[in-house]
PDB file of N, CA and C in Angstrom:
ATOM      1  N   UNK A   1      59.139 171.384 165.962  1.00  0.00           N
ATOM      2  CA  UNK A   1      59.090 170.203 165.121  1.00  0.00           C
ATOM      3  C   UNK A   1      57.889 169.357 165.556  1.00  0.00           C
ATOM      4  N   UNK A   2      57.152 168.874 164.495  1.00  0.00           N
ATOM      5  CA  UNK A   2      56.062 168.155 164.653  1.00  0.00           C
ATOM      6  C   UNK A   2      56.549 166.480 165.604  1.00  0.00           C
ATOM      7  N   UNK A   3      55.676 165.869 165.862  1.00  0.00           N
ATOM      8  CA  UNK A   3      55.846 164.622 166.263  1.00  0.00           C
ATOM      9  C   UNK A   3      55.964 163.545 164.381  1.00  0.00           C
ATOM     10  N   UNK A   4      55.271 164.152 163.495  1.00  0.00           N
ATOM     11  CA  UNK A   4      55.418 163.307 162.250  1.00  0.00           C
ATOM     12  C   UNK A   4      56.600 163.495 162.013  1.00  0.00           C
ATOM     13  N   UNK A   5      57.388 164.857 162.438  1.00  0.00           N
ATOM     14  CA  UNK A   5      58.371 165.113 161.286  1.00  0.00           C
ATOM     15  C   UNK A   5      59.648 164.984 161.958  1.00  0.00           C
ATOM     16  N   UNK A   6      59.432 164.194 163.471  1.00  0.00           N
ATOM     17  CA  UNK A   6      60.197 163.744 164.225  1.00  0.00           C
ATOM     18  C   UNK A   6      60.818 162.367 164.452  1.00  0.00           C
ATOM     19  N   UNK A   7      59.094 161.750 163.821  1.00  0.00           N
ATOM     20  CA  UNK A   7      59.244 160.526 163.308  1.00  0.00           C
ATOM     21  C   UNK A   7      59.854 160.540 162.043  1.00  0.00           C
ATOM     22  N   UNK A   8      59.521 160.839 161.228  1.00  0.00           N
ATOM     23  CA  UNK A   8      60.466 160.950 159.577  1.00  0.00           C
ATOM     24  C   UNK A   8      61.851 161.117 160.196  1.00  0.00           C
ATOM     25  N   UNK A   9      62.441 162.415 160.698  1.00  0.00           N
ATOM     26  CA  UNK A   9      63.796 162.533 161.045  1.00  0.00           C
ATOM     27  C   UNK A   9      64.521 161.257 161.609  1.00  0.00           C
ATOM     28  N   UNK A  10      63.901 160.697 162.125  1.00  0.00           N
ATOM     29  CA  UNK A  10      64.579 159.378 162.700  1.00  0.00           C
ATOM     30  C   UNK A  10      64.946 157.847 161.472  1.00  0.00           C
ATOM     31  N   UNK A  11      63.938 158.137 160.819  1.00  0.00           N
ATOM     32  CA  UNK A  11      64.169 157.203 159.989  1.00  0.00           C
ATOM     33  C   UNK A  11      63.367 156.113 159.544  1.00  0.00           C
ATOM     34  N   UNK A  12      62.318 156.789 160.587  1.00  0.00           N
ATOM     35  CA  UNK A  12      61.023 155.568 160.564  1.00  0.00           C
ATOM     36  C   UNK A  12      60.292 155.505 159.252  1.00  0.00           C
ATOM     37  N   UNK A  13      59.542 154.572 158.788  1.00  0.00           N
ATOM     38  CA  UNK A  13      58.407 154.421 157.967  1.00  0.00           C
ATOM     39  C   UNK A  13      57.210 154.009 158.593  1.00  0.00           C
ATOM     40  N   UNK A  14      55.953 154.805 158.503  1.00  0.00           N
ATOM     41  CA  UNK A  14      54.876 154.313 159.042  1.00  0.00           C
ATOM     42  C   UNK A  14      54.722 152.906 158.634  1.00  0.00           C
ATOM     43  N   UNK A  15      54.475 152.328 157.700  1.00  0.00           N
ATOM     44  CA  UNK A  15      54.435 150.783 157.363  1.00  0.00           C
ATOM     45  C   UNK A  15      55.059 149.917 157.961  1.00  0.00           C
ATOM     46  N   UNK A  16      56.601 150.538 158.091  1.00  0.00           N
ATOM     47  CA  UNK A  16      57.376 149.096 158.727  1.00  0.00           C
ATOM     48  C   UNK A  16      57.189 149.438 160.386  1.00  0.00           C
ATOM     49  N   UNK A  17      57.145 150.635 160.380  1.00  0.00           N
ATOM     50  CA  UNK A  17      57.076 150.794 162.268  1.00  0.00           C
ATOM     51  C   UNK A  17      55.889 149.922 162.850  1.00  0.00           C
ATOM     52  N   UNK A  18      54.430 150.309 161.863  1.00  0.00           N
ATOM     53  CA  UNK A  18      53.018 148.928 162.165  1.00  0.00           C
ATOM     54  C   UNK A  18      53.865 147.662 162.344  1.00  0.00           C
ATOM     55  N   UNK A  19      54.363 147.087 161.450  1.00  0.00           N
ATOM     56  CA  UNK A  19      54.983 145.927 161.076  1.00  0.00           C
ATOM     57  C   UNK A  19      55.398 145.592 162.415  1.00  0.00           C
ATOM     58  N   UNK A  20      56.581 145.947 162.624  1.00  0.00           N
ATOM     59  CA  UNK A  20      57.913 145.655 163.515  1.00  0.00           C
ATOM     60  C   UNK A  20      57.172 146.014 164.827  1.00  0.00           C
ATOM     61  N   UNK A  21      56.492 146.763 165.642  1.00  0.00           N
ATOM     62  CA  UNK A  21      55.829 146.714 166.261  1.00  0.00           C
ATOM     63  C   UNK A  21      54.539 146.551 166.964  1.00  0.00           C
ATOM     64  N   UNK A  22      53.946 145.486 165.695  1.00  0.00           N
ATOM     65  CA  UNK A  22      52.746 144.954 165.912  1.00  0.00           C
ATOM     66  C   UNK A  22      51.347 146.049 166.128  1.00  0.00           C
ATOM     67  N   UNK A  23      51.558 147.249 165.490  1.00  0.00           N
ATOM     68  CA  UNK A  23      50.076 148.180 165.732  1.00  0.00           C
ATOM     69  C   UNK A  23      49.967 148.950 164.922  1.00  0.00           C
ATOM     70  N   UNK A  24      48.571 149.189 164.932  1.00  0.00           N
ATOM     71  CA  UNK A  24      47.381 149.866 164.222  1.00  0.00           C
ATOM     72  C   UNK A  24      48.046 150.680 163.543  1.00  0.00           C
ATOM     73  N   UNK A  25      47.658 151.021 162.096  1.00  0.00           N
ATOM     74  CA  UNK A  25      48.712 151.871 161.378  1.00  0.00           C
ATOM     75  C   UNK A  25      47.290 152.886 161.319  1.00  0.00           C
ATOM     76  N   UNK A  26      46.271 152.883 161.276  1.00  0.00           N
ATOM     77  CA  UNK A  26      45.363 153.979 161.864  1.00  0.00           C
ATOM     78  C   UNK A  26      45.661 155.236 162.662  1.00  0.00           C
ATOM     79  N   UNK A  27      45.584 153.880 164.126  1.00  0.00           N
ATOM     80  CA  UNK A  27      45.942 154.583 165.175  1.00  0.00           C
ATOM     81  C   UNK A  27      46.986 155.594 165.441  1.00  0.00           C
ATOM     82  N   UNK A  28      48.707 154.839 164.592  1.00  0.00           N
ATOM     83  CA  UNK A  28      49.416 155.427 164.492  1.00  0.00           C
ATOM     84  C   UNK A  28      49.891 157.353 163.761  1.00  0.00           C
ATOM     85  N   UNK A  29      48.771 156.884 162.903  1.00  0.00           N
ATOM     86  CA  UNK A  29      48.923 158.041 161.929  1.00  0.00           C
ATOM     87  C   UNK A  29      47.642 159.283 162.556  1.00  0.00           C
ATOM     88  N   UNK A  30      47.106 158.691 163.418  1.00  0.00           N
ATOM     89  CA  UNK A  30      46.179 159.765 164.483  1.00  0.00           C
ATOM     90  C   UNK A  30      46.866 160.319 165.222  1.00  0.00           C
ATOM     91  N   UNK A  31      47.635 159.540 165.738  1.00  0.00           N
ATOM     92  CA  UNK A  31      49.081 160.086 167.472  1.00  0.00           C
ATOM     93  C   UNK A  31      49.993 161.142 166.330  1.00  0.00           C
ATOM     94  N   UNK A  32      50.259 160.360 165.472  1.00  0.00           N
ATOM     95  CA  UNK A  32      51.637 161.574 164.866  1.00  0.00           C
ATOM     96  C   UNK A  32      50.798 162.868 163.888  1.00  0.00           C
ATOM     97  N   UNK A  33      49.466 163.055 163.929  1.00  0.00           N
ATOM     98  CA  UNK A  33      49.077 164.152 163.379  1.00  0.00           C
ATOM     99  C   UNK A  33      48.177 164.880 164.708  1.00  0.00           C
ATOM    100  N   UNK A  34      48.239 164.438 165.786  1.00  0.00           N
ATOM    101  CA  UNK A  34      47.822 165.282 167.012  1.00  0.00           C
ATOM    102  C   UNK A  34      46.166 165.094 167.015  1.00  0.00           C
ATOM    103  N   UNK A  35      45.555 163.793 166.407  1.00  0.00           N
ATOM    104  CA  UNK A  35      44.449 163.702 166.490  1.00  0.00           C
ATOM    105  C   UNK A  35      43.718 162.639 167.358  1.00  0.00           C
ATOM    106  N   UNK A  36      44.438 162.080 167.774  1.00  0.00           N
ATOM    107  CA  UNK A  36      44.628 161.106 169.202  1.00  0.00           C
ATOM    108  C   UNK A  36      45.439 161.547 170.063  1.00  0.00           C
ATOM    109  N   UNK A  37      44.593 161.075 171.306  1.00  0.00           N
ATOM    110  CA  UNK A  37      45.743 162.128 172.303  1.00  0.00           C
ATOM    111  C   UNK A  37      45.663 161.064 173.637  1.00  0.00           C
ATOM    112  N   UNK A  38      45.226 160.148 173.819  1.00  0.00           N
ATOM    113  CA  UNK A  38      45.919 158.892 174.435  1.00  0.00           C
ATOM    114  C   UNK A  38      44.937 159.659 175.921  1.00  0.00           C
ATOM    115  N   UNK A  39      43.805 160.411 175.861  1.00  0.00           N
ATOM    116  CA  UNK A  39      43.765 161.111 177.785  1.00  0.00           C
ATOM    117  C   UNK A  39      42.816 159.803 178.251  1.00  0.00           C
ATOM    118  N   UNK A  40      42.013 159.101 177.635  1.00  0.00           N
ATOM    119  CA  UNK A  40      41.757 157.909 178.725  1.00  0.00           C
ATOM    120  C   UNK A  40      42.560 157.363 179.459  1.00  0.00           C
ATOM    121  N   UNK A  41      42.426 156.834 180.342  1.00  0.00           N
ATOM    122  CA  UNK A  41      42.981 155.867 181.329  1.00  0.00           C
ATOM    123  C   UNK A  41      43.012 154.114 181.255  1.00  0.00           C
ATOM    124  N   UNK A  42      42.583 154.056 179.720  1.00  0.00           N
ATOM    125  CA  UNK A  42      42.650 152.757 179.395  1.00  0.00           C
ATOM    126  C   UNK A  42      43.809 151.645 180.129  1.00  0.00           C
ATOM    127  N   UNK A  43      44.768 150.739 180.335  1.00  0.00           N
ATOM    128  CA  UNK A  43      45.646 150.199 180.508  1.00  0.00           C
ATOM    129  C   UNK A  43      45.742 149.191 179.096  1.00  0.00           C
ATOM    130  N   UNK A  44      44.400 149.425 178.390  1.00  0.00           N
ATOM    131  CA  UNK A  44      44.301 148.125 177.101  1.00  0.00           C
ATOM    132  C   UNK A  44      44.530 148.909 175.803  1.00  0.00           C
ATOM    133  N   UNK A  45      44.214 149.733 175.611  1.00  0.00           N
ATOM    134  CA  UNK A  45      44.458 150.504 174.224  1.00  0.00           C
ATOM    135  C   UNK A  45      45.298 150.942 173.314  1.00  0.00           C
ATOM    136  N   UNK A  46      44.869 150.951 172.330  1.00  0.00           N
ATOM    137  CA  UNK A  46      46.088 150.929 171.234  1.00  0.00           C
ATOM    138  C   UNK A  46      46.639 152.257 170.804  1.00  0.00           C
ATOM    139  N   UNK A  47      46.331 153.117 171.409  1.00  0.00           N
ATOM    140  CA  UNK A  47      46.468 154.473 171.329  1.00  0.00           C
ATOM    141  C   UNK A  47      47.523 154.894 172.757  1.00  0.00           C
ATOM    142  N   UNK A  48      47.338 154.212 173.496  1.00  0.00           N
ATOM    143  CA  UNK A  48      48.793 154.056 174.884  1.00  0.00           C
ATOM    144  C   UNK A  48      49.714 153.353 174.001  1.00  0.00           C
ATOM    145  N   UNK A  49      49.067 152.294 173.828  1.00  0.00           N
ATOM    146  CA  UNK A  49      50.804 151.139 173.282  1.00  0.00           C
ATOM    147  C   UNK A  49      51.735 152.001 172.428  1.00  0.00           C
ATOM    148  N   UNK A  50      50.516 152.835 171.192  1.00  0.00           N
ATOM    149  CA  UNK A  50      51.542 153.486 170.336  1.00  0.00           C
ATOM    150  C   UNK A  50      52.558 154.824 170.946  1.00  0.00           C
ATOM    151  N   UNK A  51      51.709 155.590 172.000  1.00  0.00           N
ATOM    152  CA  UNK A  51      52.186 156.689 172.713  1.00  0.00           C
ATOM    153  C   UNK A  51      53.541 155.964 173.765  1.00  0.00           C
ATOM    154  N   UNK A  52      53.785 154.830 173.485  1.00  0.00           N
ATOM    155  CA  UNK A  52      54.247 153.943 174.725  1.00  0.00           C
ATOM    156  C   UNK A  52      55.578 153.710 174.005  1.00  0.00           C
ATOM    157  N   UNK A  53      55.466 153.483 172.850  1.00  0.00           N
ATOM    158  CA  UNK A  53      55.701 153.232 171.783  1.00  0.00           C
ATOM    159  C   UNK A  53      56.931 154.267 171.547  1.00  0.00           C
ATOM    160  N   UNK A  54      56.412 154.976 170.733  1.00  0.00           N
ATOM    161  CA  UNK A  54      56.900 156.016 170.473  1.00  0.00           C
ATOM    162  C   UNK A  54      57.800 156.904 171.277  1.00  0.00           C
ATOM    163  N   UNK A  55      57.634 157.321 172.775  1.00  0.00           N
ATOM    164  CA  UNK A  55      57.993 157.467 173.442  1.00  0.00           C
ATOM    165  C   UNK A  55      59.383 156.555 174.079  1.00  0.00           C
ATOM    166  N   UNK A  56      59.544 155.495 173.806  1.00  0.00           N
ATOM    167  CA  UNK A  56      60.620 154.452 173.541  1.00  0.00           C
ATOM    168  C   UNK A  56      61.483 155.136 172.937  1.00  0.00           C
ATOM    169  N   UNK A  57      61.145 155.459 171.071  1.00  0.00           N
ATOM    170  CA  UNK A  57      61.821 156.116 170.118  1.00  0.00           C
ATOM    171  C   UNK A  57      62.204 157.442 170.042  1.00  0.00           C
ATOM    172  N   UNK A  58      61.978 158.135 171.314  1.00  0.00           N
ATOM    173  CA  UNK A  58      62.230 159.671 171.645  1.00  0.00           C
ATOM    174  C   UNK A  58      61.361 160.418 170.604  1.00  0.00           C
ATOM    175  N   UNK A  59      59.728 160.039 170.152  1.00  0.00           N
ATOM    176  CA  UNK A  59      59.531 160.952 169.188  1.00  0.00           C
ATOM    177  C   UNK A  59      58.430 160.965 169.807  1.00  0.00           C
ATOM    178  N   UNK A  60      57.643 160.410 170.978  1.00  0.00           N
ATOM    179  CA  UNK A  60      56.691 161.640 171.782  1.00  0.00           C
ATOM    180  C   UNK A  60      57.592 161.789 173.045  1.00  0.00           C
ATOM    181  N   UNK A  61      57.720 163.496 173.094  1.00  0.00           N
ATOM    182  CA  UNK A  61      58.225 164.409 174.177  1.00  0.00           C
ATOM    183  C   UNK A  61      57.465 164.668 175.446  1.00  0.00           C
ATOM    184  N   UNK A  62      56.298 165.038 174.837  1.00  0.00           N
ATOM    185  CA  UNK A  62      55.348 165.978 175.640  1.00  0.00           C
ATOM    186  C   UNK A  62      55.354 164.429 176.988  1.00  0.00           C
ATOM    187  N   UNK A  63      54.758 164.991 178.262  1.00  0.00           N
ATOM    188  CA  UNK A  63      54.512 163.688 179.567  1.00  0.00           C
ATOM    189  C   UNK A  63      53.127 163.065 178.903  1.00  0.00           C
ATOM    190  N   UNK A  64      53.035 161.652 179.510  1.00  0.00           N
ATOM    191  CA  UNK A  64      52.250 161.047 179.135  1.00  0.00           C
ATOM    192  C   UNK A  64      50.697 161.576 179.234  1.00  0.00           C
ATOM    193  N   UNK A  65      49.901 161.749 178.562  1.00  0.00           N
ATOM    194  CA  UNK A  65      48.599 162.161 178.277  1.00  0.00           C
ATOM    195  C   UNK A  65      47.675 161.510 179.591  1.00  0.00           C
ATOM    196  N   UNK A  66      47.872 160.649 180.218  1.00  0.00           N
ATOM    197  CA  UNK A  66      47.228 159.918 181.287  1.00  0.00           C
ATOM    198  C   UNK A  66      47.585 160.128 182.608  1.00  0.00           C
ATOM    199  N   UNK A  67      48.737 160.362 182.419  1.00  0.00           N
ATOM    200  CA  UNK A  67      48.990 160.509 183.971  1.00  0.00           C
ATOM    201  C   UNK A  67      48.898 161.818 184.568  1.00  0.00           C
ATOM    202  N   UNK A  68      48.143 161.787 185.594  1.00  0.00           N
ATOM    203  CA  UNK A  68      47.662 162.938 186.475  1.00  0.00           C
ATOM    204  C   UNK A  68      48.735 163.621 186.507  1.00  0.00           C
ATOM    205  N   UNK A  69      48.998 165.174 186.442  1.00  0.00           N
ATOM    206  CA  UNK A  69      49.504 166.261 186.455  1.00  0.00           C
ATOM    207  C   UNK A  69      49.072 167.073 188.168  1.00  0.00           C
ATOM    208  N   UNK A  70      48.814 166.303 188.993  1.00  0.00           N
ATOM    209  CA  UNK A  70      48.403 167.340 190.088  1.00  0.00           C
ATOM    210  C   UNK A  70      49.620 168.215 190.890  1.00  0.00           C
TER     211      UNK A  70
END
């Protein structure tokens, strides 16, 4: 199962999820089609908040894209 179609299963709407959680509906729709992938190390970016985000909502699985794997 995709991360979009994980988000759909839940119940979300991209529009109101921007809304209700204050971010980038861009950004958002980059993370749930696998075209952002959050590997900077930013602490400011809107591409963490949403992976941060989401991850809240059990609909990113995979470990966080930033944190070292050693």
């Amino acid at each position: 199962m995709t991360r979009r179609e994980r988000f759909k299963a839940k119940g979300f709407g991209v529009s109101a999820y921007v809304k209700a959680f204050n971010l980038n509906q861009t950004t958002l729709s980059l993370v749930l089609d696998d075209k952002l992938k959050g590997n900077r190390k930013s602490t400011t970016g809107m591409t963490r908040k949403v992976i941060l985000r989401l991850r809240e909502d059990d609909v990113w699985q995979e470990p966080l894209p930033w944190k070292e794997t050693a």
